[in-house]
N, C-alpha and C. Protein backbone atom coordinates (compact mmCIF):
# COMPACT_ATOMS: atom_id res chain seq x y z
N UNK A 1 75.79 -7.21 21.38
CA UNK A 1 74.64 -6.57 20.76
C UNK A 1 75.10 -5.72 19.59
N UNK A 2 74.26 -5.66 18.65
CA UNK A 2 74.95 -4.48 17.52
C UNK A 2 73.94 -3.19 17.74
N UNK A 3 74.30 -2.72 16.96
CA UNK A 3 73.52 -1.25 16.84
C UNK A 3 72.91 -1.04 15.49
N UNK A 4 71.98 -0.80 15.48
CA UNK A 4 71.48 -0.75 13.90
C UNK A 4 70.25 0.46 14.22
N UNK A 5 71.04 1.24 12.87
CA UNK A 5 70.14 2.76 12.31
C UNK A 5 68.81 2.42 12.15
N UNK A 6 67.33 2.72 12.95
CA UNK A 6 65.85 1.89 12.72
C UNK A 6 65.56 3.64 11.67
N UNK A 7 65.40 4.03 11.17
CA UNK A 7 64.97 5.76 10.65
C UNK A 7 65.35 6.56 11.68
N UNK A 8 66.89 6.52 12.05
CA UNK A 8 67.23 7.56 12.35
C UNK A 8 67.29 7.28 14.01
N UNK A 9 67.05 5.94 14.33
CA UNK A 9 66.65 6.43 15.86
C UNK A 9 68.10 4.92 15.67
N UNK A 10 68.99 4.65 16.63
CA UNK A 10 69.99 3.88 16.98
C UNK A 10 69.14 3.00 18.04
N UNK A 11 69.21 1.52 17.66
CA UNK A 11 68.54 0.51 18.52
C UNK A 11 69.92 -0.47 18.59
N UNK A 12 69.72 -1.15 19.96
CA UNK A 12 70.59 -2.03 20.04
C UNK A 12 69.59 -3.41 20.07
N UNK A 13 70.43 -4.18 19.51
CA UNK A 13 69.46 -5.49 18.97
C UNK A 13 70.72 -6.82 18.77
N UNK A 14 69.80 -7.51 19.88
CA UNK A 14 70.20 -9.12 20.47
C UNK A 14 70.69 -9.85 18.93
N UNK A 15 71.87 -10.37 18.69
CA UNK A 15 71.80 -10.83 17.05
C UNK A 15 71.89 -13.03 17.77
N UNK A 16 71.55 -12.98 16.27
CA UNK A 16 70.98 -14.44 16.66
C UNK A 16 72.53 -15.26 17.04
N UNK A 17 73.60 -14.77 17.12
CA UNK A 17 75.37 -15.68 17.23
C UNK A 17 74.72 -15.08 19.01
N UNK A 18 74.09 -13.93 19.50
CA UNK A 18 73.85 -13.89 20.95
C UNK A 18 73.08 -15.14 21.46
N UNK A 19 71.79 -14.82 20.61
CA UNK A 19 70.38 -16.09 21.05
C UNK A 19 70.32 -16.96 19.84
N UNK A 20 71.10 -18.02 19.77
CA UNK A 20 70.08 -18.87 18.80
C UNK A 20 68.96 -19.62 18.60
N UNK A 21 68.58 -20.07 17.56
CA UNK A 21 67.36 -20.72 17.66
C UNK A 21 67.42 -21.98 18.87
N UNK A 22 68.62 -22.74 18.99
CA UNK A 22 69.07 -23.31 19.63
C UNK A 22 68.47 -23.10 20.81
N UNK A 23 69.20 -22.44 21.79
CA UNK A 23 68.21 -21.57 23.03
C UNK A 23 67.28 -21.14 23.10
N UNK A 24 66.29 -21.10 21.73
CA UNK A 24 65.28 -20.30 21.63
C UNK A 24 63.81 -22.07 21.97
N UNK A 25 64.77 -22.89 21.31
CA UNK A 25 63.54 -23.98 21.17
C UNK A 25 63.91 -24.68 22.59
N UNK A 26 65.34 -24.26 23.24
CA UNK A 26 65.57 -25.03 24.66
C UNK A 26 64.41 -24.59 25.63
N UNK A 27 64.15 -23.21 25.82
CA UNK A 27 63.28 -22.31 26.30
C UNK A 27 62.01 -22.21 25.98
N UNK A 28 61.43 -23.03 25.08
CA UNK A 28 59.85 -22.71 24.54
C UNK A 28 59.96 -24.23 23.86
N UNK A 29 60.17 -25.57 24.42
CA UNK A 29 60.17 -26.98 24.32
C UNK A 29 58.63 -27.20 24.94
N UNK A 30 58.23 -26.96 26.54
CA UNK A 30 57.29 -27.30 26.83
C UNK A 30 55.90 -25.90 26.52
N UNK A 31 56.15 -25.49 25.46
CA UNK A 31 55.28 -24.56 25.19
C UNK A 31 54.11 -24.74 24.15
N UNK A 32 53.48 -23.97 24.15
CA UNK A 32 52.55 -24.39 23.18
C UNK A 32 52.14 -22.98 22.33
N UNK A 33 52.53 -23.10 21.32
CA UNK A 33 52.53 -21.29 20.71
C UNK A 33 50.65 -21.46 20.25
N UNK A 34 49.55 -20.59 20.06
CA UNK A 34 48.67 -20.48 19.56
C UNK A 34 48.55 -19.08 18.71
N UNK A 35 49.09 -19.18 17.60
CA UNK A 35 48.70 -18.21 16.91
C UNK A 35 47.65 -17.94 16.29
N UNK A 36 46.70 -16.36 16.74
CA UNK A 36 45.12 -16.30 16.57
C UNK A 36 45.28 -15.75 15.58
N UNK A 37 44.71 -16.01 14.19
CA UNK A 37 44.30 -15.34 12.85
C UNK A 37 45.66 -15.56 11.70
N UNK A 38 44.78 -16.55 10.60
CA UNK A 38 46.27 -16.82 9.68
C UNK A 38 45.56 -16.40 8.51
N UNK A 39 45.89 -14.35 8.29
CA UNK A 39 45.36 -13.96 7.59
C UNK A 39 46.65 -13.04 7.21
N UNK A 40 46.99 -12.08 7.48
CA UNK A 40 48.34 -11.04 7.08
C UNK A 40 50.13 -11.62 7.77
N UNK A 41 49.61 -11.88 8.68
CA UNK A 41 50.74 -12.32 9.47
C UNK A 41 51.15 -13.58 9.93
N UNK A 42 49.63 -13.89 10.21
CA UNK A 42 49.86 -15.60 10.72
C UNK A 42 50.63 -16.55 10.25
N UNK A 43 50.36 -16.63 8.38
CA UNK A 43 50.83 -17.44 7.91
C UNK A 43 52.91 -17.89 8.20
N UNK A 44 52.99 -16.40 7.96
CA UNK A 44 54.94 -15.84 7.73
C UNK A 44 54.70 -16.61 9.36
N UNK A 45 54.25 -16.12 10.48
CA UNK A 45 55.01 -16.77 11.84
C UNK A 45 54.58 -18.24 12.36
N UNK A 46 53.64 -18.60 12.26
CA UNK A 46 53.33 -19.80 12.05
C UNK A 46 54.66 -20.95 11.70
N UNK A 47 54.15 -20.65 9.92
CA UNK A 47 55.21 -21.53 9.84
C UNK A 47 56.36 -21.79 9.89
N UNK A 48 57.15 -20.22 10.33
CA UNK A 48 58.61 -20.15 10.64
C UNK A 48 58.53 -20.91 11.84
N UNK A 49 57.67 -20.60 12.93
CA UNK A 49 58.03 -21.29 14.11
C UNK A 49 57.68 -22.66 14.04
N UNK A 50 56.87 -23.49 13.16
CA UNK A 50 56.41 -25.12 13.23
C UNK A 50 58.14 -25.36 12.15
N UNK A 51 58.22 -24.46 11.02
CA UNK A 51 59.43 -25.00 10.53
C UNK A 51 60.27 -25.41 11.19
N UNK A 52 60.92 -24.54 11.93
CA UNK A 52 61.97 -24.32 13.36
C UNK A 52 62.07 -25.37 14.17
N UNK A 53 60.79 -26.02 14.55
CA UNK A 53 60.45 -27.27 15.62
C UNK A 53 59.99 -26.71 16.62
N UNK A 54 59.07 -25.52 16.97
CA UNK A 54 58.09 -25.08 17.93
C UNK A 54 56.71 -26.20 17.53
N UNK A 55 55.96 -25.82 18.78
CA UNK A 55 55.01 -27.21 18.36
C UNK A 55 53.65 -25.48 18.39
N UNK A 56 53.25 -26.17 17.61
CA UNK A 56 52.39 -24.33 16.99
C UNK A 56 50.68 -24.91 16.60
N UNK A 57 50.08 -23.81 17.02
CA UNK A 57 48.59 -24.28 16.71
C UNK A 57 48.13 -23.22 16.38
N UNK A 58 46.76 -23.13 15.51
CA UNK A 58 46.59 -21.85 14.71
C UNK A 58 44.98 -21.14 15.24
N UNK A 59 44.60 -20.49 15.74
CA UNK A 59 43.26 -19.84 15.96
C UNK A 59 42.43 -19.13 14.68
N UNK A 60 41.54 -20.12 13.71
CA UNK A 60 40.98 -18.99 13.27
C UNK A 60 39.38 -19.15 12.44
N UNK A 61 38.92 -18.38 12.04
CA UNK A 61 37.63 -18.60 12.23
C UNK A 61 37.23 -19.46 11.35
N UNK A 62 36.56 -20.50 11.87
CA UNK A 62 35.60 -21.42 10.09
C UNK A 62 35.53 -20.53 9.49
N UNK A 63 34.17 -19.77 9.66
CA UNK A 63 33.73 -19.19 8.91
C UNK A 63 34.23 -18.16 7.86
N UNK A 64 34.92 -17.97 8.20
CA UNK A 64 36.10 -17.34 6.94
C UNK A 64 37.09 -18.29 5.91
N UNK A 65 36.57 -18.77 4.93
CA UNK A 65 36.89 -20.02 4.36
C UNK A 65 38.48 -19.91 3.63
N UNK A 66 38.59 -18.39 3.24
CA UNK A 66 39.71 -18.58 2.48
C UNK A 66 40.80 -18.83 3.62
N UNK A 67 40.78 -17.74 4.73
CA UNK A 67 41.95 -18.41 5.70
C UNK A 67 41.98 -19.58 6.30
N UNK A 68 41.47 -20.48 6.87
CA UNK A 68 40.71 -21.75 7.28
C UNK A 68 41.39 -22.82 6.37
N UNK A 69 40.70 -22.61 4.72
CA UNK A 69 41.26 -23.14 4.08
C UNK A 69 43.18 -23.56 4.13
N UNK A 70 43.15 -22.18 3.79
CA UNK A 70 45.17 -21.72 3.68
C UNK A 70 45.38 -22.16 4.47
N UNK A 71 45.16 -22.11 5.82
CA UNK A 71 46.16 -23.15 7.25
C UNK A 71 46.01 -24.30 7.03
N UNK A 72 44.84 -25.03 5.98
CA UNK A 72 44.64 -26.29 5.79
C UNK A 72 45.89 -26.65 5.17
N UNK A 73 45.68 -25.81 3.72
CA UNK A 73 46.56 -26.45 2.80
C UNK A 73 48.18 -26.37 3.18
N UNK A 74 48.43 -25.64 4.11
CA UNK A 74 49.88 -25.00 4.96
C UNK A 74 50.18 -26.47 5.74
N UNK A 75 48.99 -27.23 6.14
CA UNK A 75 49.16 -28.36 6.54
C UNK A 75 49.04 -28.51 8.17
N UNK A 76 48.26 -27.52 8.76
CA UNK A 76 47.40 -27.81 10.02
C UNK A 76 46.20 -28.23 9.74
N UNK A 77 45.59 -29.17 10.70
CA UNK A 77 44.83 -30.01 10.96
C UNK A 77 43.68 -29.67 11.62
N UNK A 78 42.60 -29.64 11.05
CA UNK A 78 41.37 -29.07 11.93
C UNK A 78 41.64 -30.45 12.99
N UNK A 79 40.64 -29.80 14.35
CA UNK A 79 41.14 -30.44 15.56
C UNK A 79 42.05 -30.99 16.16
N UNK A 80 43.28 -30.74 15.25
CA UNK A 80 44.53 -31.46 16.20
C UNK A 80 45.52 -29.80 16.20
N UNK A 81 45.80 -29.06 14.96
CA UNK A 81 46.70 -28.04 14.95
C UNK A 81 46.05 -26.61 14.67
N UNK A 82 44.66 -26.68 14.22
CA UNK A 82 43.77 -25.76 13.50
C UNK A 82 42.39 -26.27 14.24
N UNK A 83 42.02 -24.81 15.26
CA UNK A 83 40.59 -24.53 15.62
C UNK A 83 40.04 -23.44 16.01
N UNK A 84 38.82 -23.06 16.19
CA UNK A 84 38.54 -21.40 16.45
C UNK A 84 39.38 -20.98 16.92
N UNK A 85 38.96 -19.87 17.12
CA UNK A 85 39.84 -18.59 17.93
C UNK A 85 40.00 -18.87 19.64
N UNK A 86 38.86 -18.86 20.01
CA UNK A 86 38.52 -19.29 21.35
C UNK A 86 39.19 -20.85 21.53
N UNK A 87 39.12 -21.64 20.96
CA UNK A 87 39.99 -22.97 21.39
C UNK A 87 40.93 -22.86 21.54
N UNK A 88 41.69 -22.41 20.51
CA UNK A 88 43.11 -22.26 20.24
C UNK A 88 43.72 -21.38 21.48
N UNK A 89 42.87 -20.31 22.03
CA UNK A 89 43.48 -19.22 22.76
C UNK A 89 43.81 -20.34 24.36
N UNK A 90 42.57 -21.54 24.54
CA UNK A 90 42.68 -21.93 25.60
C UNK A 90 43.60 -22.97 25.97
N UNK A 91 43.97 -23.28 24.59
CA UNK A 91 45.03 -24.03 24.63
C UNK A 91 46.59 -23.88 24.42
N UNK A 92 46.61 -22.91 23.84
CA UNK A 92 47.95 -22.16 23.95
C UNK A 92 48.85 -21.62 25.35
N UNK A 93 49.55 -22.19 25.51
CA UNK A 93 50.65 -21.62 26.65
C UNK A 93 50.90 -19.94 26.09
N UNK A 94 51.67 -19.86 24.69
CA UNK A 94 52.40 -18.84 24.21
C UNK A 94 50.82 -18.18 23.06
N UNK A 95 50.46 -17.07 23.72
CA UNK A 95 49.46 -16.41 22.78
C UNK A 95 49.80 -16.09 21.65
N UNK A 96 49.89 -15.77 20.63
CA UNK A 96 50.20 -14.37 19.62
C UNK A 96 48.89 -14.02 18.85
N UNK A 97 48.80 -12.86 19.24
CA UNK A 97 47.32 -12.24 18.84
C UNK A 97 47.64 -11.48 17.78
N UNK A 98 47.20 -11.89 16.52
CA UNK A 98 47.47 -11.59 15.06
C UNK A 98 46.33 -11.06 14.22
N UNK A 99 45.27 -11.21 15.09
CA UNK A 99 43.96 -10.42 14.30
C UNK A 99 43.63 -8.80 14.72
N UNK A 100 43.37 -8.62 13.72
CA UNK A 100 42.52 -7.28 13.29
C UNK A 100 41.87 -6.61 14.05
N UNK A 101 41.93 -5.74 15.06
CA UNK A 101 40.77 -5.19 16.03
C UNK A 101 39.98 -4.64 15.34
N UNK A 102 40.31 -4.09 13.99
CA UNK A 102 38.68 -3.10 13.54
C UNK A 102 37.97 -4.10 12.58
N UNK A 103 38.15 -5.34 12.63
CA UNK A 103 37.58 -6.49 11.95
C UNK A 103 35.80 -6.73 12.72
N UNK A 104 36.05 -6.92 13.73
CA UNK A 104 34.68 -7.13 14.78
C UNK A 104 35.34 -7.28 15.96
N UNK A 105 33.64 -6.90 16.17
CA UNK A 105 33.56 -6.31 17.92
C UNK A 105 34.17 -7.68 19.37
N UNK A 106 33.92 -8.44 18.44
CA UNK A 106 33.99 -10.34 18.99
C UNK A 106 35.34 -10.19 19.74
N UNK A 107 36.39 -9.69 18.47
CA UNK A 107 37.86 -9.67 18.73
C UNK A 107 37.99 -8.92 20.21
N UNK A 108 37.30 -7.90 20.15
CA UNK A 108 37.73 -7.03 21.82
C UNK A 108 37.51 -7.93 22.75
N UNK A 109 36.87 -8.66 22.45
CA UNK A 109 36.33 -9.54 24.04
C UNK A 109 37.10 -10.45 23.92
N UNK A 110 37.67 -11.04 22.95
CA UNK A 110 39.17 -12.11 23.22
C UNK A 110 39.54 -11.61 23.81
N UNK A 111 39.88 -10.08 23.42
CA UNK A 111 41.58 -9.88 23.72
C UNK A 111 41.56 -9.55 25.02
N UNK A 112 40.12 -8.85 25.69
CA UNK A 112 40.11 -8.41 26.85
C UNK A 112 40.22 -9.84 27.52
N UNK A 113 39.66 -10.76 27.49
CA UNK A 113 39.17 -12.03 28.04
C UNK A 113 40.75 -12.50 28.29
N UNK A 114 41.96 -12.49 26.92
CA UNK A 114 43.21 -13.00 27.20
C UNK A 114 43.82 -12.10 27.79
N UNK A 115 43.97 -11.00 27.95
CA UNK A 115 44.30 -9.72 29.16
C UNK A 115 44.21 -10.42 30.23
N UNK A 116 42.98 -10.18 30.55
CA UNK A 116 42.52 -10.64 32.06
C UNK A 116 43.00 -12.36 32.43
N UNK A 117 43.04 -13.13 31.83
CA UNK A 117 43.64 -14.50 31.53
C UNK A 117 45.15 -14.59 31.97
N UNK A 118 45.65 -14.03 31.16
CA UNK A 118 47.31 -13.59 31.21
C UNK A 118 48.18 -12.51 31.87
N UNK A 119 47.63 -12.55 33.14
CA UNK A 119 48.36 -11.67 34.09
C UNK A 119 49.44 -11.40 34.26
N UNK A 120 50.79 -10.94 34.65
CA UNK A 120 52.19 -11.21 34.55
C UNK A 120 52.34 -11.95 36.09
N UNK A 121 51.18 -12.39 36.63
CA UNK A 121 51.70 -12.72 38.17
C UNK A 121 51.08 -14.30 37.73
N UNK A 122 50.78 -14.87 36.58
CA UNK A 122 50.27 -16.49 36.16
C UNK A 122 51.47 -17.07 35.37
N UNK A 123 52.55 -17.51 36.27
CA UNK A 123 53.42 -17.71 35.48
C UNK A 123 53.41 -19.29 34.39
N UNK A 124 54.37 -19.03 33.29
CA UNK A 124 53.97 -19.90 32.10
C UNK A 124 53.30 -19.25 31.26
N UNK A 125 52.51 -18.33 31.16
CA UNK A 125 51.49 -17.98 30.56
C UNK A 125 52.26 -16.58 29.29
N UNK A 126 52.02 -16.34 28.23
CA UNK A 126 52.95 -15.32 27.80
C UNK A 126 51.31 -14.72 26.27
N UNK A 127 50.89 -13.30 26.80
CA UNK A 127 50.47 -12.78 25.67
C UNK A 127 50.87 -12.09 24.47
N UNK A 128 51.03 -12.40 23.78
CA UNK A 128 51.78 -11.25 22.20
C UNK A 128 51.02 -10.45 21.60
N UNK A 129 51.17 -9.10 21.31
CA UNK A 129 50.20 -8.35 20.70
C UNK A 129 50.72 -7.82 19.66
N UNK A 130 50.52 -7.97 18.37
CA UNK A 130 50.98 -7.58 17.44
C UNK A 130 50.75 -6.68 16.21
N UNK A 131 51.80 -5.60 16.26
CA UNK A 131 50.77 -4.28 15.20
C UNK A 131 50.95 -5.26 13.52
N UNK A 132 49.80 -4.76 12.35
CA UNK A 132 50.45 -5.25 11.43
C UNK A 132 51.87 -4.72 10.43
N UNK A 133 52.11 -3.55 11.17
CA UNK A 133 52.93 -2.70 10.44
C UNK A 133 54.45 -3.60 10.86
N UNK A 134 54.75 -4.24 11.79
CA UNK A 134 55.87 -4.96 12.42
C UNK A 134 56.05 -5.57 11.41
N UNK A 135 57.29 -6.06 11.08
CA UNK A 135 57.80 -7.37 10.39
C UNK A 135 57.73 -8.73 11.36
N UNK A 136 57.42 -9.65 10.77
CA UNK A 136 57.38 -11.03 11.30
C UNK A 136 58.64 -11.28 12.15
N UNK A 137 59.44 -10.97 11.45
CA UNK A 137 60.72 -11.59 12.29
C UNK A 137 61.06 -10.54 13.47
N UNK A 138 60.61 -9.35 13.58
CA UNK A 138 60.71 -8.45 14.73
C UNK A 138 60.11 -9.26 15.73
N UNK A 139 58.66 -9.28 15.56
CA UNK A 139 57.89 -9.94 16.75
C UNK A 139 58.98 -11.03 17.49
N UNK A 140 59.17 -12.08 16.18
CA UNK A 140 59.35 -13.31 16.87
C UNK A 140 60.75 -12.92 17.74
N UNK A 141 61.39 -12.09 17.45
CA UNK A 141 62.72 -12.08 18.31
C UNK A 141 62.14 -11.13 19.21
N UNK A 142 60.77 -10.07 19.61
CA UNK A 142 60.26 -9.70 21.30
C UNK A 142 59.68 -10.31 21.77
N UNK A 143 58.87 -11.66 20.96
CA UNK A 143 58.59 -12.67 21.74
C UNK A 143 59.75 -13.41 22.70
N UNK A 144 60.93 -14.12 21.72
CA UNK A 144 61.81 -14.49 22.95
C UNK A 144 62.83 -14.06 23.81
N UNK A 145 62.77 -13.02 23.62
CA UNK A 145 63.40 -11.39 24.53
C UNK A 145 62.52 -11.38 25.62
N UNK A 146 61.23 -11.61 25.50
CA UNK A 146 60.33 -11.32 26.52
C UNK A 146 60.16 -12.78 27.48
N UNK A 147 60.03 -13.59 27.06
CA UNK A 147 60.34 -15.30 27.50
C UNK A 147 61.68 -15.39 28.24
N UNK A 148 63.22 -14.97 27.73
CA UNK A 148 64.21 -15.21 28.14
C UNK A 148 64.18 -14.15 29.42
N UNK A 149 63.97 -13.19 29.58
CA UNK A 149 63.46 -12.13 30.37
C UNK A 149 62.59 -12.60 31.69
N UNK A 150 61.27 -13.25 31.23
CA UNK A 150 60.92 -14.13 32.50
C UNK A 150 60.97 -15.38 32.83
N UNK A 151 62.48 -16.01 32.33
CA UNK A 151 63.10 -16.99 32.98
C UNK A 151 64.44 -16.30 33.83
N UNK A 152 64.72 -15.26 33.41
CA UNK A 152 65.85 -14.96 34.30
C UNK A 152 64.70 -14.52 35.98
């Protein structure tokens, strides 16, 4: 593990010669990532993880055309890789919840709905909650910190 200065506070942090992607796609092969909202964040983790060879699907609203659009042109597929919020959530093994809570009221009842959904006693099942202030690549390495964690 190394140690790296975060503002002052000393974190020790898994470096990828520990976990590689290698182990990372051995471990999340039969998974299904659904990332909800490809608006600030979605886009950056998305396609790092479909780049990578995660098999990745995107949650987000028609009705919001410019994002909808962008996952289009990113090259997900309405009904096969790209669908609402609610589809996507039910089809996802691996959650990552990437939208906006002070966006609408709708969003609380996902998230409560994938709360209650994603118990830690339903195993397979993995929720991500993500601030937007995080960097992309933080998440994705407590996502599989948290995965490698409940396979041991």
């Amino acid at each position: 593990m190394a140690k790296i200065d975060f503002g002052g506070t000393m974190e020790e942090v898994i470096t990828s010669e520990e976990f590689p992607i290698s182990k990372a796609k051995k471990i999340l092969k039969n998974e299904k990532i659904a990332v909800l909202g490809y608006g600030v964040q979605g886009p950056g983790q998305a396609l790092n993880l479909r780049d990578n060879g995660f098999s990745v699907i995107i949650g987000q609203r028609e009705e919001e055309p410019f994002y909808w659009n962008k996952a289009i042109q990113d090259g997900f597929v309405p009904g096969k890789t790209l669908f609402p919020i609610e589809e996507a959530a039910e089809k996802g093994t691996v959650i990552m919840f990437l939208l906006s809570l002070t966006q609408d009221a709708r969003l609380h009842n996902i998230l409560f709905w994938l709360m209650g959904d994603f118990s830690m006693s339903d195993a397979g099942q993995t929720l991500v909650l993500a601030a937007s202030l995080l960097p992309c690549f933080i998440l994705l390495f407590l996502l599989l910190l948290f995965l490698l964690f409940l396979l041991l």
